[in-house]
Protein backbone atom coordinates (compact mmCIF):
# COMPACT_ATOMS: atom_id res chain seq x y z
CA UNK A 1 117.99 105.77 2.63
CA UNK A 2 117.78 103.77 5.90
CA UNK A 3 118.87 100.58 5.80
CA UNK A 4 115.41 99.03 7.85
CA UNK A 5 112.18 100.73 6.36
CA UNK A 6 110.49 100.60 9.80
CA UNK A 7 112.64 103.08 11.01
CA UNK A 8 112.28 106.04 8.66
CA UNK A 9 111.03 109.01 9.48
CA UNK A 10 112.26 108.18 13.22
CA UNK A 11 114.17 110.92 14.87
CA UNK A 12 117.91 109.89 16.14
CA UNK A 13 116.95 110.20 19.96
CA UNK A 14 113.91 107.07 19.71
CA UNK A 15 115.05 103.73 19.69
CA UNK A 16 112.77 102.07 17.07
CA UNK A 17 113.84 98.78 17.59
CA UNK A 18 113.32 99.08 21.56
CA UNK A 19 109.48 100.20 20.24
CA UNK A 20 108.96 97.85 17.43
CA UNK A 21 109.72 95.13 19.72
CA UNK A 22 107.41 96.58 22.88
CA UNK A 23 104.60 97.22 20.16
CA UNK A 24 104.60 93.64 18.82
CA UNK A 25 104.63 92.44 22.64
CA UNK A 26 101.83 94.19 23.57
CA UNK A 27 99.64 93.06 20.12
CA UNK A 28 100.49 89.41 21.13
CA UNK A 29 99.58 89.97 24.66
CA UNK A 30 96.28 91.80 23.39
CA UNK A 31 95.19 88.92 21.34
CA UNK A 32 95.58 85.91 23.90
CA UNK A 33 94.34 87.92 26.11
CA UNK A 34 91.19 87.88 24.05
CA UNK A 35 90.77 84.72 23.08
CA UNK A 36 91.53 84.06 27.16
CA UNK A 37 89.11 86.00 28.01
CA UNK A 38 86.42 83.99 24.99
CA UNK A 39 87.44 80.95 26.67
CA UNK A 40 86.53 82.13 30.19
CA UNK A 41 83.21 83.67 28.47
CA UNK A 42 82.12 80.26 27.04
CA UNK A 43 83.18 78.55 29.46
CA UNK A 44 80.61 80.21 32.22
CA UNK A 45 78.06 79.88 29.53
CA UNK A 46 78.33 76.32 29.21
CA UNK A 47 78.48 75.87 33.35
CA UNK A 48 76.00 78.15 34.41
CA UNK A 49 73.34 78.34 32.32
């Protein structure tokens, strides 16, 4: 067995913690980039209606 779960199933050539890492980035980027873009959204509703 492999000592991290994550990474079975992985072939030796992908670097799963190099991906792991770059996938959590881009979910965190993803959701503040959606509640940035809320804001903004509320925002012009409140000013210019």
């Amino acid at each position: 067995m492999a000592e991290n779960k994550a990474q079975d199933g992985w072939s030796g050539e992908m670097d799963a913690k190099a991906h792991l890492t770059t996938y959590e980035a881009f979910i965190a980027m993803s959701k503040w980039g959606s509640v940035a873009i809320a804001v903004v959204l509320i925002l012009m509703a409140f000013f210019l209606l």
